[in-house]
N, C-alpha and C. Protein backbone atom coordinates (compact mmCIF):
# COMPACT_ATOMS: atom_id res chain seq x y z
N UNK A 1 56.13 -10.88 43.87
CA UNK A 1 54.84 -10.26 43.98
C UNK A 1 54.51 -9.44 42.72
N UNK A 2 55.32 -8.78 42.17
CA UNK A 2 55.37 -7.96 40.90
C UNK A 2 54.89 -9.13 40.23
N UNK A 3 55.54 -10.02 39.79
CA UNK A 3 55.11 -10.98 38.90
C UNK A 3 53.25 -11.53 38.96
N UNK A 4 52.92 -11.65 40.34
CA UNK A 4 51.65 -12.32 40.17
C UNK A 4 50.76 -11.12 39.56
N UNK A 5 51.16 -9.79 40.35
CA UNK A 5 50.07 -8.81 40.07
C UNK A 5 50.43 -8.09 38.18
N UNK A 6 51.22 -8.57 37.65
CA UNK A 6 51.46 -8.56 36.23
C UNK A 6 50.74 -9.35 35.62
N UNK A 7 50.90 -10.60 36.13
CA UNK A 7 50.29 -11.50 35.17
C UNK A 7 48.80 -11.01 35.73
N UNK A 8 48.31 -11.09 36.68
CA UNK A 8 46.95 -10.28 36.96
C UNK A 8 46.46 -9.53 36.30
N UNK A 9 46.95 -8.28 35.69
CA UNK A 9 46.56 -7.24 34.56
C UNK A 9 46.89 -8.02 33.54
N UNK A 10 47.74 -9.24 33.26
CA UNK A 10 47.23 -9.05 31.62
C UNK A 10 46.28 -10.03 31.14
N UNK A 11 46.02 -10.80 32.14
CA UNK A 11 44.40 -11.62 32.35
C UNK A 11 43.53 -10.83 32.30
N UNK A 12 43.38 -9.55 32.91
CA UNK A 12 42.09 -8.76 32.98
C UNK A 12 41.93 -8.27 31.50
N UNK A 13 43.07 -7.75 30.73
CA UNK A 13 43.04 -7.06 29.40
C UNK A 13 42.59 -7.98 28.69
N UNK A 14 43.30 -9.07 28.95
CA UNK A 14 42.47 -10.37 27.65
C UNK A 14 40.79 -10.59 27.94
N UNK A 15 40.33 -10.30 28.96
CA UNK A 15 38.70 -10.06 29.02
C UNK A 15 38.06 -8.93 28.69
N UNK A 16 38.95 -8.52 28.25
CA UNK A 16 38.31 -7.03 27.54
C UNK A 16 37.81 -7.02 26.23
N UNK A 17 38.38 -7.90 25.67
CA UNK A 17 37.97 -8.02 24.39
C UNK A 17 36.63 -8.24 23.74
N UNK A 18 36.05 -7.88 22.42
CA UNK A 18 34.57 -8.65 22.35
C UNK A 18 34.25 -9.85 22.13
N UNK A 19 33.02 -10.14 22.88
CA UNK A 19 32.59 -11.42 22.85
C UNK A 19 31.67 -11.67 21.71
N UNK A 20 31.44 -12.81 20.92
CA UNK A 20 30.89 -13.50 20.24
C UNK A 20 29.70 -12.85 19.88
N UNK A 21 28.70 -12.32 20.47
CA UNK A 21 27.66 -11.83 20.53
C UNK A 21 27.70 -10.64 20.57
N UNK A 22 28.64 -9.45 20.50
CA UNK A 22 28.85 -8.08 20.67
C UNK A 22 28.44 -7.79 19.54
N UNK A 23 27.65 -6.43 19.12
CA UNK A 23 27.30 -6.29 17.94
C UNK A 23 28.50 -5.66 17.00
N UNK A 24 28.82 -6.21 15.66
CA UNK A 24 29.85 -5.65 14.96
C UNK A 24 29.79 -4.94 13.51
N UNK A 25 30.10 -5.48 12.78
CA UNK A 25 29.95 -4.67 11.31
C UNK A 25 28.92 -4.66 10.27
N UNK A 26 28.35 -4.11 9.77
CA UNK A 26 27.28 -4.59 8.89
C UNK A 26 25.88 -5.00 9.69
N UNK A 27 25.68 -4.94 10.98
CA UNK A 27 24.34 -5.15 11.29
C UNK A 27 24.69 -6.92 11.90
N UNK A 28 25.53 -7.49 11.93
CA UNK A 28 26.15 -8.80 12.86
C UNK A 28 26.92 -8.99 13.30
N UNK A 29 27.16 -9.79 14.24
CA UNK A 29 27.62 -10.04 15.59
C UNK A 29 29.17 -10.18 15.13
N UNK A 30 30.00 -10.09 16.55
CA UNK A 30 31.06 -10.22 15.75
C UNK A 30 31.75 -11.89 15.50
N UNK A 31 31.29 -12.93 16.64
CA UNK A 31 31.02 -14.39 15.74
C UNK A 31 30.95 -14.20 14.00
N UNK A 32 29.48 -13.66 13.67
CA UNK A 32 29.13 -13.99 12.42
C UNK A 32 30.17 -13.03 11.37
N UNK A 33 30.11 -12.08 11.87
CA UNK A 33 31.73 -11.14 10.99
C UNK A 33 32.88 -12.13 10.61
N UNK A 34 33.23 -12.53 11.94
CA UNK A 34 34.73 -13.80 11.74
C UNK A 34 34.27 -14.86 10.99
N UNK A 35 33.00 -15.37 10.89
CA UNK A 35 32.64 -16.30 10.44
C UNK A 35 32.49 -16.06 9.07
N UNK A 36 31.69 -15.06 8.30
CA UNK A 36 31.83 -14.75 7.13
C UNK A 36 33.08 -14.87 6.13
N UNK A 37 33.92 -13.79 7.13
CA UNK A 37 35.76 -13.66 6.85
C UNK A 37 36.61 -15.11 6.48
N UNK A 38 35.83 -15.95 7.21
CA UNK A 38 36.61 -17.22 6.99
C UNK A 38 35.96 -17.72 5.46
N UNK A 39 34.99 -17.44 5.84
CA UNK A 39 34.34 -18.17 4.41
C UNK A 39 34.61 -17.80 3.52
N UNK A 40 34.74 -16.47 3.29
CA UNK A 40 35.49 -15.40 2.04
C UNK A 40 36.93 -16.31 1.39
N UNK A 41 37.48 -16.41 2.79
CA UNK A 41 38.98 -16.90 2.75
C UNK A 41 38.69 -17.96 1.86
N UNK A 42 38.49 -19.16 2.58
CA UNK A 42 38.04 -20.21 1.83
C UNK A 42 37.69 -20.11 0.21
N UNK A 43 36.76 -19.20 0.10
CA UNK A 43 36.58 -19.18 -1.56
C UNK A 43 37.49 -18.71 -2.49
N UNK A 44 38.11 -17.64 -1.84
CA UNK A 44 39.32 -17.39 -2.55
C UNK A 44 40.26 -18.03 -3.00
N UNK A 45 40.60 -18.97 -1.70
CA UNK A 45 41.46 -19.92 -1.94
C UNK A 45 40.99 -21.02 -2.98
N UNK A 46 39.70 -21.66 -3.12
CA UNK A 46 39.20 -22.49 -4.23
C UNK A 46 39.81 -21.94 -5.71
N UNK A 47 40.29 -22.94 -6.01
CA UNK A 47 40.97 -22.71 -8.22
C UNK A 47 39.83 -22.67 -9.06
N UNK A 48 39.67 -22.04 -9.79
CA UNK A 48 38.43 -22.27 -10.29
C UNK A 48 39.49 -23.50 -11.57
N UNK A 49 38.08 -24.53 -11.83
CA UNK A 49 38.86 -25.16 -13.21
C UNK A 49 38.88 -24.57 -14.26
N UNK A 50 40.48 -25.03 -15.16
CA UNK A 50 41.14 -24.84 -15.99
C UNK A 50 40.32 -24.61 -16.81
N UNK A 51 39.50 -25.50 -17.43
CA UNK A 51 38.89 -25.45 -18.50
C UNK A 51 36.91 -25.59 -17.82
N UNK A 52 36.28 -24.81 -18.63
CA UNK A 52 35.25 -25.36 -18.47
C UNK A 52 34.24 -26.36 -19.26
N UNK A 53 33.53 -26.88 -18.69
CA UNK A 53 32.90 -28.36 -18.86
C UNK A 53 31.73 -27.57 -20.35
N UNK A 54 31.54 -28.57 -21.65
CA UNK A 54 31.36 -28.44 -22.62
C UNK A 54 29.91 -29.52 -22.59
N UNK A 55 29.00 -28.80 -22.27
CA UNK A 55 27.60 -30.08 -22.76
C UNK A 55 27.70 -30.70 -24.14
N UNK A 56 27.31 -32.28 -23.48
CA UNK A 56 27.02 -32.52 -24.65
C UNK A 56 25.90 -33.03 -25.39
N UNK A 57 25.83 -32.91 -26.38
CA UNK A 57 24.60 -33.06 -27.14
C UNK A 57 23.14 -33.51 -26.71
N UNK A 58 23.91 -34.66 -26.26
CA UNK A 58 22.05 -34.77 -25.20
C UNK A 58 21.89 -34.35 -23.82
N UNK A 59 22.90 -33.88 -23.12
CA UNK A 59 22.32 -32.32 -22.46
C UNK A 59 21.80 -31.19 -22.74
N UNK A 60 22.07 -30.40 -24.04
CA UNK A 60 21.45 -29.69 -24.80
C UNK A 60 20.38 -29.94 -24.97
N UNK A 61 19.78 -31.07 -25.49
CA UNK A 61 19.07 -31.60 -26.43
C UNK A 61 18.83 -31.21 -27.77
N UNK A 62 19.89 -31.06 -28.57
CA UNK A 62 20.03 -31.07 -29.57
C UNK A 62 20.51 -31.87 -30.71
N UNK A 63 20.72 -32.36 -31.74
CA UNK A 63 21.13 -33.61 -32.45
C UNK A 63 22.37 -32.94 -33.32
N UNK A 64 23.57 -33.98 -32.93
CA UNK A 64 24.37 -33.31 -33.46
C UNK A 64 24.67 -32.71 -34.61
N UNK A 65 23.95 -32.66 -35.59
CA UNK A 65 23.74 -32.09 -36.69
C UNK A 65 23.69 -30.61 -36.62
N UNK A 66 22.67 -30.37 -35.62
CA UNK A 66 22.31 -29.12 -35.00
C UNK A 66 23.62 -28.46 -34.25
N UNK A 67 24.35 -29.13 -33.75
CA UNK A 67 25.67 -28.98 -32.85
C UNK A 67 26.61 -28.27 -33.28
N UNK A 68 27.06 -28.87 -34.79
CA UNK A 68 28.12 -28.58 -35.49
C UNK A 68 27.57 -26.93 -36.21
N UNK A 69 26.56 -26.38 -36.19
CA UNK A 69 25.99 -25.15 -36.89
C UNK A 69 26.35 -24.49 -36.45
């Protein structure tokens, strides 16, 4: 009997928590908080590349003459 009415309270505590729609930090919900957080994560984690990309000449639009100055 101890056992059922244990596990009973700790079902009730896990509904305690906030829901999706509770208002949270910054003026949004706390969904959109976690949701942000992940996205943060995500970018962080992105490498930026090694080197960056060098236009060339007729992206500029310039003639390479002009290039080498």
């Amino acid at each position: 009997m101890k056992r059922i009415c244990l596990l009973f309270a700790l079902l009730a505590l896990t509904a305690c928590g906030k829901s999706d729609s509770d208002p949270g930090p910054g003026g949004v919900t706390v969904g959109e908080a976690r949701a942000l957080d992940d996205a943060a994560a995500m970018l962080d984690q992105r490498r930026p590349p090694t080197q960056a990309p060098v236009p060339s000449p007729e992206e500029t639009g310039t003639s390479p003459s002009e290039a080498a100055e």
